[in-house]
PDB file of N, CA and C in Angstrom:
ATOM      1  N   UNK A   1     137.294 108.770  78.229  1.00  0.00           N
ATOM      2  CA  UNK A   1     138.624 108.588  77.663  1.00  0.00           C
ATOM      3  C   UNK A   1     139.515 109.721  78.165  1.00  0.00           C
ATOM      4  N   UNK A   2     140.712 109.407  79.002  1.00  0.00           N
ATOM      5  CA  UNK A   2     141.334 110.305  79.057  1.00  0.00           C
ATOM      6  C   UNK A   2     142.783 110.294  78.442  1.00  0.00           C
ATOM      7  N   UNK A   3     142.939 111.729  78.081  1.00  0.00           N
ATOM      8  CA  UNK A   3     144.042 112.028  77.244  1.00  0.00           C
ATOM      9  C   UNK A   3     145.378 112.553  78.191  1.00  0.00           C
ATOM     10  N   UNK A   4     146.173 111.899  77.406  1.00  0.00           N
ATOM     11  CA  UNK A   4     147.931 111.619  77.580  1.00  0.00           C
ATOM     12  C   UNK A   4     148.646 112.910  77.171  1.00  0.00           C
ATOM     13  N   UNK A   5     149.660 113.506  77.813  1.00  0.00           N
ATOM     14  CA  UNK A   5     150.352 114.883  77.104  1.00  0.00           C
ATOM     15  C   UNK A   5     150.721 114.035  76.118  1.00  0.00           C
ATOM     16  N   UNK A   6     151.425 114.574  74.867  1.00  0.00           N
ATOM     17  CA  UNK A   6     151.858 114.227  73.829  1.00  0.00           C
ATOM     18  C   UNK A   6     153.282 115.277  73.988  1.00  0.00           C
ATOM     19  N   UNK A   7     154.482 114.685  73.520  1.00  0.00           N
ATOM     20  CA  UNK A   7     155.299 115.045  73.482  1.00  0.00           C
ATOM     21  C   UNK A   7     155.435 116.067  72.207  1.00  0.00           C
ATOM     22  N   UNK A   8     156.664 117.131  72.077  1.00  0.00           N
ATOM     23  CA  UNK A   8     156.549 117.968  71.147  1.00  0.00           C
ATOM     24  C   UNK A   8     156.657 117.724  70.091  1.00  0.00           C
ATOM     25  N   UNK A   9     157.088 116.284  69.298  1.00  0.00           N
ATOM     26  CA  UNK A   9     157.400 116.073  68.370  1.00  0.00           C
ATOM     27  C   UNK A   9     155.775 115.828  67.902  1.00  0.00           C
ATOM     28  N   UNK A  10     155.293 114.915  68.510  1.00  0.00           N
ATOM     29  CA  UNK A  10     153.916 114.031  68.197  1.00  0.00           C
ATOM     30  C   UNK A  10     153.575 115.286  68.175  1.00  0.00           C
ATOM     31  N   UNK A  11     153.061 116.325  68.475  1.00  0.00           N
ATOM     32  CA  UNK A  11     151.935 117.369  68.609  1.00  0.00           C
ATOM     33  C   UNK A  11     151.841 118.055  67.426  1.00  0.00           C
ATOM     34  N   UNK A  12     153.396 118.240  66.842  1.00  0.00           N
ATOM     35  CA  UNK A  12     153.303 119.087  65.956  1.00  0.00           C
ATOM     36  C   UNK A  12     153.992 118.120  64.412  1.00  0.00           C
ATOM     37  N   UNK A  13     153.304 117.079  64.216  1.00  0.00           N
ATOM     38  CA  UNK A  13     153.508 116.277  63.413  1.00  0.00           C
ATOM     39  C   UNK A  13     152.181 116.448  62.529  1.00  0.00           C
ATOM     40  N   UNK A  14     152.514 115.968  61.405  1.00  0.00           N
ATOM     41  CA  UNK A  14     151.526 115.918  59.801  1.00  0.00           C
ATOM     42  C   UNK A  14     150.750 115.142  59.958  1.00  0.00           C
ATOM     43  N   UNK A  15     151.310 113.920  60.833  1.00  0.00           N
ATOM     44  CA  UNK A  15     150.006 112.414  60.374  1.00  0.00           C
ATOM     45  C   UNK A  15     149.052 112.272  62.161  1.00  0.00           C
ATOM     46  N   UNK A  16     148.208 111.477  62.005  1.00  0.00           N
ATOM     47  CA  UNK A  16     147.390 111.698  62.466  1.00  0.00           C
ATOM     48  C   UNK A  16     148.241 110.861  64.427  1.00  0.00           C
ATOM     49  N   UNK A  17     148.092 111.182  65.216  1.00  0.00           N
ATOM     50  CA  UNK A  17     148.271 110.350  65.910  1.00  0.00           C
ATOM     51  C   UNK A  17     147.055 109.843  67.226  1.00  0.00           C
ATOM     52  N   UNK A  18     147.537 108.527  67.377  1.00  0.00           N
ATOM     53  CA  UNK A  18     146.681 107.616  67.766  1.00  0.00           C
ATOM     54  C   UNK A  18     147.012 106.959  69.035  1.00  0.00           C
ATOM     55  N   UNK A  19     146.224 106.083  69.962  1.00  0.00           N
ATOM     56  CA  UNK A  19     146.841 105.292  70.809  1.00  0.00           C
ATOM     57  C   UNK A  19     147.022 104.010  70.274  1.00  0.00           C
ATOM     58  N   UNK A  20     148.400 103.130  70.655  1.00  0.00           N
ATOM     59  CA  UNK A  20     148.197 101.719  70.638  1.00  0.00           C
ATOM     60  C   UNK A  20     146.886 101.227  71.012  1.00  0.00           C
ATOM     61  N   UNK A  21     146.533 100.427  70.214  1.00  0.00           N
ATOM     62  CA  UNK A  21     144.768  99.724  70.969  1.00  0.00           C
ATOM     63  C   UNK A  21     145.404  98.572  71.881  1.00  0.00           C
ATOM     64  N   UNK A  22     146.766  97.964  71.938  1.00  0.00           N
ATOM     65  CA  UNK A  22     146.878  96.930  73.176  1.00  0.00           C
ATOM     66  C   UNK A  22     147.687  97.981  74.173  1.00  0.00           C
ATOM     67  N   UNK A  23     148.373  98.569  74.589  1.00  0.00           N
ATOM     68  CA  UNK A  23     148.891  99.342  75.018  1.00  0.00           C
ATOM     69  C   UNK A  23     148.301 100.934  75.269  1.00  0.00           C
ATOM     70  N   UNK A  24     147.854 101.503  74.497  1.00  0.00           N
ATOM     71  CA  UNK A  24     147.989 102.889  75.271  1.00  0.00           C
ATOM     72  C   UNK A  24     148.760 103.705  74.139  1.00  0.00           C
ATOM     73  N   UNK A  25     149.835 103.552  74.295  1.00  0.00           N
ATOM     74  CA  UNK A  25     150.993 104.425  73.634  1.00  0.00           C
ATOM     75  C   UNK A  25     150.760 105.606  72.335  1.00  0.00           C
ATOM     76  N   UNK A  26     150.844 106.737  72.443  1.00  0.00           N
ATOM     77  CA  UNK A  26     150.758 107.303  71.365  1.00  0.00           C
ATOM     78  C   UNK A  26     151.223 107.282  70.405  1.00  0.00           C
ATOM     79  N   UNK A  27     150.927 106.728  69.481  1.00  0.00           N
ATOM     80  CA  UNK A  27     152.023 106.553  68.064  1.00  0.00           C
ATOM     81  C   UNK A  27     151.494 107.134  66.891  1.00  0.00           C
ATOM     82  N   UNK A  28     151.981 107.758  66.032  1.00  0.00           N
ATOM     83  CA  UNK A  28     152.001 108.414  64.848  1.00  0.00           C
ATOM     84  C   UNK A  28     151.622 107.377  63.479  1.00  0.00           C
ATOM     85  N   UNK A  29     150.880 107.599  63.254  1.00  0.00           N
ATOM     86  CA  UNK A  29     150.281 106.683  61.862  1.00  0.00           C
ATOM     87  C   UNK A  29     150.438 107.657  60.678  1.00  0.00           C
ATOM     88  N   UNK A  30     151.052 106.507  60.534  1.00  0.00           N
ATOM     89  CA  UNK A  30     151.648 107.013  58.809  1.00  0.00           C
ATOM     90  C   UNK A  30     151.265 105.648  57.761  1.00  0.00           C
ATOM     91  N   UNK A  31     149.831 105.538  58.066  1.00  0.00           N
ATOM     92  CA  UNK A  31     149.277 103.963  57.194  1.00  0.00           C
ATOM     93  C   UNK A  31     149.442 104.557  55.412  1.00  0.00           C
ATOM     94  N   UNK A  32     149.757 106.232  54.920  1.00  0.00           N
ATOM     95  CA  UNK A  32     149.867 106.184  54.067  1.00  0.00           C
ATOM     96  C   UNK A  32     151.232 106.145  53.318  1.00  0.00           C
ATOM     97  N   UNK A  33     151.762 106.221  54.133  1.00  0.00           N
ATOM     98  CA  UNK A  33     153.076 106.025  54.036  1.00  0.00           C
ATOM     99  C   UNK A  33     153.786 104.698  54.886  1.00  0.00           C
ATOM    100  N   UNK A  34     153.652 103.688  54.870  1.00  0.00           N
ATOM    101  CA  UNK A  34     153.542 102.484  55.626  1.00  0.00           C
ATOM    102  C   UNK A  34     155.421 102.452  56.140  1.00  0.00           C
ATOM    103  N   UNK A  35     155.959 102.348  54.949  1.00  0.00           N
ATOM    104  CA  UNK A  35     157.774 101.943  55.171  1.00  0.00           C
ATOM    105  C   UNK A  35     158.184 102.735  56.124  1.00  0.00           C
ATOM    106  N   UNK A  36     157.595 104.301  56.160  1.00  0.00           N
ATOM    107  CA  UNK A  36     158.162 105.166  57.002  1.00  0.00           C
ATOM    108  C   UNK A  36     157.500 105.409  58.540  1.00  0.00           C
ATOM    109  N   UNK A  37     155.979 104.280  58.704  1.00  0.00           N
ATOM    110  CA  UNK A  37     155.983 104.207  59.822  1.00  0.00           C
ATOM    111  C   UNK A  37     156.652 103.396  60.788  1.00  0.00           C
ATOM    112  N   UNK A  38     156.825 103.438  62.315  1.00  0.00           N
ATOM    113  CA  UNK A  38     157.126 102.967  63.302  1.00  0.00           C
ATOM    114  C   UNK A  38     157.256 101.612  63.342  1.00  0.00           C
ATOM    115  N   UNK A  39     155.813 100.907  62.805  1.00  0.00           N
ATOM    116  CA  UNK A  39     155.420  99.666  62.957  1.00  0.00           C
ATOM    117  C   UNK A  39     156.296  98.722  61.853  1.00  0.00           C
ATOM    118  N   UNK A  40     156.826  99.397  60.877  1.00  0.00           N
ATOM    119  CA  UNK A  40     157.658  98.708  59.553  1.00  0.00           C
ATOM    120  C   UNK A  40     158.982  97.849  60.402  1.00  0.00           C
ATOM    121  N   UNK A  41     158.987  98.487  61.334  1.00  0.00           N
ATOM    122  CA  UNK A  41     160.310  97.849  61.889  1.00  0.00           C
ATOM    123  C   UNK A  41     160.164  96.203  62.009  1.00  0.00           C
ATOM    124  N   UNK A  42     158.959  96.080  62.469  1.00  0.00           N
ATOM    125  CA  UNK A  42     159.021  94.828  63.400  1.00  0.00           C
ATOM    126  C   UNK A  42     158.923  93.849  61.494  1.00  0.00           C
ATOM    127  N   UNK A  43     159.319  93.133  61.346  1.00  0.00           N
ATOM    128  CA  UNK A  43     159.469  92.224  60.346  1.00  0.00           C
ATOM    129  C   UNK A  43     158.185  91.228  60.697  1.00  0.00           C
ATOM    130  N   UNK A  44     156.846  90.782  60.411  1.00  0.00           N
ATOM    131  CA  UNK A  44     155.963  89.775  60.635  1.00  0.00           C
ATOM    132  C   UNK A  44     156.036  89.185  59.112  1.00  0.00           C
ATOM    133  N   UNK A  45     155.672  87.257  59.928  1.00  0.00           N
ATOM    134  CA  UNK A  45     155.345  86.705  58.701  1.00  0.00           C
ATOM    135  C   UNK A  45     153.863  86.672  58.086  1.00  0.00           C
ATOM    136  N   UNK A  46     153.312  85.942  57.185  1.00  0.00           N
ATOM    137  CA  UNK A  46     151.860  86.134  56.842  1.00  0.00           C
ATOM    138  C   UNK A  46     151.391  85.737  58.436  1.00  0.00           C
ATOM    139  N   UNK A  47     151.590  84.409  58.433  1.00  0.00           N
ATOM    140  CA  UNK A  47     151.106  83.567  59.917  1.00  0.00           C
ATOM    141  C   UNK A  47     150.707  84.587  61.249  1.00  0.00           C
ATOM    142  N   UNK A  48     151.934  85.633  61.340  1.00  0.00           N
ATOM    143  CA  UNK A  48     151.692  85.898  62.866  1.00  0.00           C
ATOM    144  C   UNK A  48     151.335  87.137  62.251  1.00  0.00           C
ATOM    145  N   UNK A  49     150.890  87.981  60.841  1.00  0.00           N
ATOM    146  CA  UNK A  49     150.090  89.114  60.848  1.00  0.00           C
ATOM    147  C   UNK A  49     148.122  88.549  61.243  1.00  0.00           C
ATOM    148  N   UNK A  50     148.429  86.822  60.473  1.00  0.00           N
ATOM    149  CA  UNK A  50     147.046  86.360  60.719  1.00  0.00           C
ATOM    150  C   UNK A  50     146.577  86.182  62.019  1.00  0.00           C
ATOM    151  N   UNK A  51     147.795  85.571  62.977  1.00  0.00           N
ATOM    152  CA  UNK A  51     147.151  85.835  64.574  1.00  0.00           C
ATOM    153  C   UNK A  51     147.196  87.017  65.290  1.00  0.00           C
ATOM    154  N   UNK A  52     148.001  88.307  64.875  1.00  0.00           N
ATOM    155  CA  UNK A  52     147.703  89.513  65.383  1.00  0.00           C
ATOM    156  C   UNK A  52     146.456  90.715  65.273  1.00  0.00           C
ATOM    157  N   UNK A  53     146.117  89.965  63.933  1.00  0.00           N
ATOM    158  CA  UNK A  53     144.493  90.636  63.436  1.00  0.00           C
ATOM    159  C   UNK A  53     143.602  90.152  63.861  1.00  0.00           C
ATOM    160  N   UNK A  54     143.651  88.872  64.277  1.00  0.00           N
ATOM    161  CA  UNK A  54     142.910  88.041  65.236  1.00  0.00           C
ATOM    162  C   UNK A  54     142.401  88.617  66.439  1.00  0.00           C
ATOM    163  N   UNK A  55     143.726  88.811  66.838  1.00  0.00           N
ATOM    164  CA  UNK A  55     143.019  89.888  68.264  1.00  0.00           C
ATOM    165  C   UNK A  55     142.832  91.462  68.450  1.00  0.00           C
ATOM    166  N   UNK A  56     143.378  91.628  67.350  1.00  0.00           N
ATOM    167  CA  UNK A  56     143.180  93.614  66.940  1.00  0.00           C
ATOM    168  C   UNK A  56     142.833  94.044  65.862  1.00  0.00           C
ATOM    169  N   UNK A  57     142.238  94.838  65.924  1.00  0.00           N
ATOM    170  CA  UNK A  57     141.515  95.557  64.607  1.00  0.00           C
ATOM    171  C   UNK A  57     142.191  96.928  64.288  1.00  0.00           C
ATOM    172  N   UNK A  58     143.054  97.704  64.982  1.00  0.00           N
ATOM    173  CA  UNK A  58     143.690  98.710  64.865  1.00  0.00           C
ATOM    174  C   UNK A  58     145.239  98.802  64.872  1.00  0.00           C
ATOM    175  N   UNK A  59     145.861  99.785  64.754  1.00  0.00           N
ATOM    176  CA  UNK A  59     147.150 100.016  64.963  1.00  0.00           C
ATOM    177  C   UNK A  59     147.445  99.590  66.195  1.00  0.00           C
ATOM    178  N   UNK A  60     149.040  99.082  65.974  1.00  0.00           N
ATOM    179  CA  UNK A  60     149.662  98.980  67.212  1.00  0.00           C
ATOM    180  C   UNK A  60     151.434  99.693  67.653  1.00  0.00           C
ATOM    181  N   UNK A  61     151.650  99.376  68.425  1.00  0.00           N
ATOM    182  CA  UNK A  61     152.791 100.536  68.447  1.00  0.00           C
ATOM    183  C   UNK A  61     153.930  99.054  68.000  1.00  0.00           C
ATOM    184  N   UNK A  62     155.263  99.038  67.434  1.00  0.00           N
ATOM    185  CA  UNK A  62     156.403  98.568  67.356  1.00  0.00           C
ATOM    186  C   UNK A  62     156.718  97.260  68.751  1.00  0.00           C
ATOM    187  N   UNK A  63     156.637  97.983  69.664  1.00  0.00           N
ATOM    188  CA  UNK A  63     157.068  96.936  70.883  1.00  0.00           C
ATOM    189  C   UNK A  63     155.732  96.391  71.229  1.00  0.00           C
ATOM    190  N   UNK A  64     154.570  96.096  71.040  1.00  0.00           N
ATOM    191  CA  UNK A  64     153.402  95.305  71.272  1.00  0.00           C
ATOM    192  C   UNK A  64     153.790  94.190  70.174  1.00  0.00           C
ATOM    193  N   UNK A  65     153.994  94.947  69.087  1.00  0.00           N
ATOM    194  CA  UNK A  65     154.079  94.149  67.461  1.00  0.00           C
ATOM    195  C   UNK A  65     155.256  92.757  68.099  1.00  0.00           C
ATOM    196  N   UNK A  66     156.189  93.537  68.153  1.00  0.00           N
ATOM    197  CA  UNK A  66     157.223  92.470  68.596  1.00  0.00           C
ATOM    198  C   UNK A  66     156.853  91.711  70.237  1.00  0.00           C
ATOM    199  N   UNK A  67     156.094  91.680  70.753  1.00  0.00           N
ATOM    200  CA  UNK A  67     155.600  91.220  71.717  1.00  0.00           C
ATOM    201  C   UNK A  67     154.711  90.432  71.300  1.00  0.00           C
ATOM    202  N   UNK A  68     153.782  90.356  70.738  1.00  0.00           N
ATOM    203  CA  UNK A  68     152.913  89.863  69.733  1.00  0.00           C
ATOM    204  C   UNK A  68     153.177  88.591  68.932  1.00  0.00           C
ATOM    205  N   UNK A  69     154.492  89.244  68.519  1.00  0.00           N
ATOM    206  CA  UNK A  69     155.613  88.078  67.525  1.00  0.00           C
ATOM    207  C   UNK A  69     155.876  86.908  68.300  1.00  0.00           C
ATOM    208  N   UNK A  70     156.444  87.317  69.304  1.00  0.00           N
ATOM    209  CA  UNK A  70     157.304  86.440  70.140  1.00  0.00           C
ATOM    210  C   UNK A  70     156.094  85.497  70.968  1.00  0.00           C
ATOM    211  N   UNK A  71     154.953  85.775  71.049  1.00  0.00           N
ATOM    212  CA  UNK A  71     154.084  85.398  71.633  1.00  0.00           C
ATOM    213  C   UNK A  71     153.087  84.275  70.802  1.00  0.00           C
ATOM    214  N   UNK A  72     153.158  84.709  69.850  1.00  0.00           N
ATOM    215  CA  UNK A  72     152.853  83.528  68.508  1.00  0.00           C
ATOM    216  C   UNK A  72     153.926  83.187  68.613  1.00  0.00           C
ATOM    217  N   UNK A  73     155.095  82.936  68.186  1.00  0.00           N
ATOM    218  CA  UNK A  73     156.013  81.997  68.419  1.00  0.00           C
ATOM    219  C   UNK A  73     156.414  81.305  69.481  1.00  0.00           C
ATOM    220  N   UNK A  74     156.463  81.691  70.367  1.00  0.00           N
ATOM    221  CA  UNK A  74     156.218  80.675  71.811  1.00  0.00           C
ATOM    222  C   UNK A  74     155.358  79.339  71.570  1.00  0.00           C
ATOM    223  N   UNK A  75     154.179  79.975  71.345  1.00  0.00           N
ATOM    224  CA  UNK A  75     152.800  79.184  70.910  1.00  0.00           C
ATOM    225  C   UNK A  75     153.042  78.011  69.937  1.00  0.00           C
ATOM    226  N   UNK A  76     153.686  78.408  69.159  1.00  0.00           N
ATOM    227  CA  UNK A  76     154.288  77.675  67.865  1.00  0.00           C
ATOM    228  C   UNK A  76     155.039  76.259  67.996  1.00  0.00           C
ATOM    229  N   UNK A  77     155.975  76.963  68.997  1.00  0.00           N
ATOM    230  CA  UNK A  77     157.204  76.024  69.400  1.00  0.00           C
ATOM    231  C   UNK A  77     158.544  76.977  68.476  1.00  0.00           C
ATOM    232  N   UNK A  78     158.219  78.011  68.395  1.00  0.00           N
ATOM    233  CA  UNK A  78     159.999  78.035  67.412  1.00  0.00           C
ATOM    234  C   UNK A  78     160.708  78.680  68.329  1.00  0.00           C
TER     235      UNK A  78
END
């Protein structure tokens, strides 16, 4: 496994940080604090949290999430 510089903010942050598991990306998990993480942005319905757990078991960064979205919905037809 090789490791990514982390920028100064991420380094010297409280919560733990992690890579995207579809991506890579270092992102900051704040699963105890959920509203104030990254990932709160992306709005999912039950449906496409059920096909995104489908294929991941871990965190993901914001723009996978919404990639993700749009990708079940394609699928969908909407």
């Amino acid at each position: 496994m090789t490791s990514e510089p982390m920028n100064n903010t991420l380094k010297h942050s409280k919560h733990e940080i992690i890579p995207c598991e579809r991506c890579g990306t270092a992102i900051e998990c704040k699963a105890n604090s959920y509203t104030k993480c990254q990932c709160s942005v992306v709005q999912l319905s039950i449906n496409e949290v059920q096909y995104i757990s489908e294929l991941y078991d871990g965190c993901l960064c914001a723009k996978c999430l919404f990639e993700l979205q749009q990708e079940y919905r394609e699928e969908i037809g909407v």
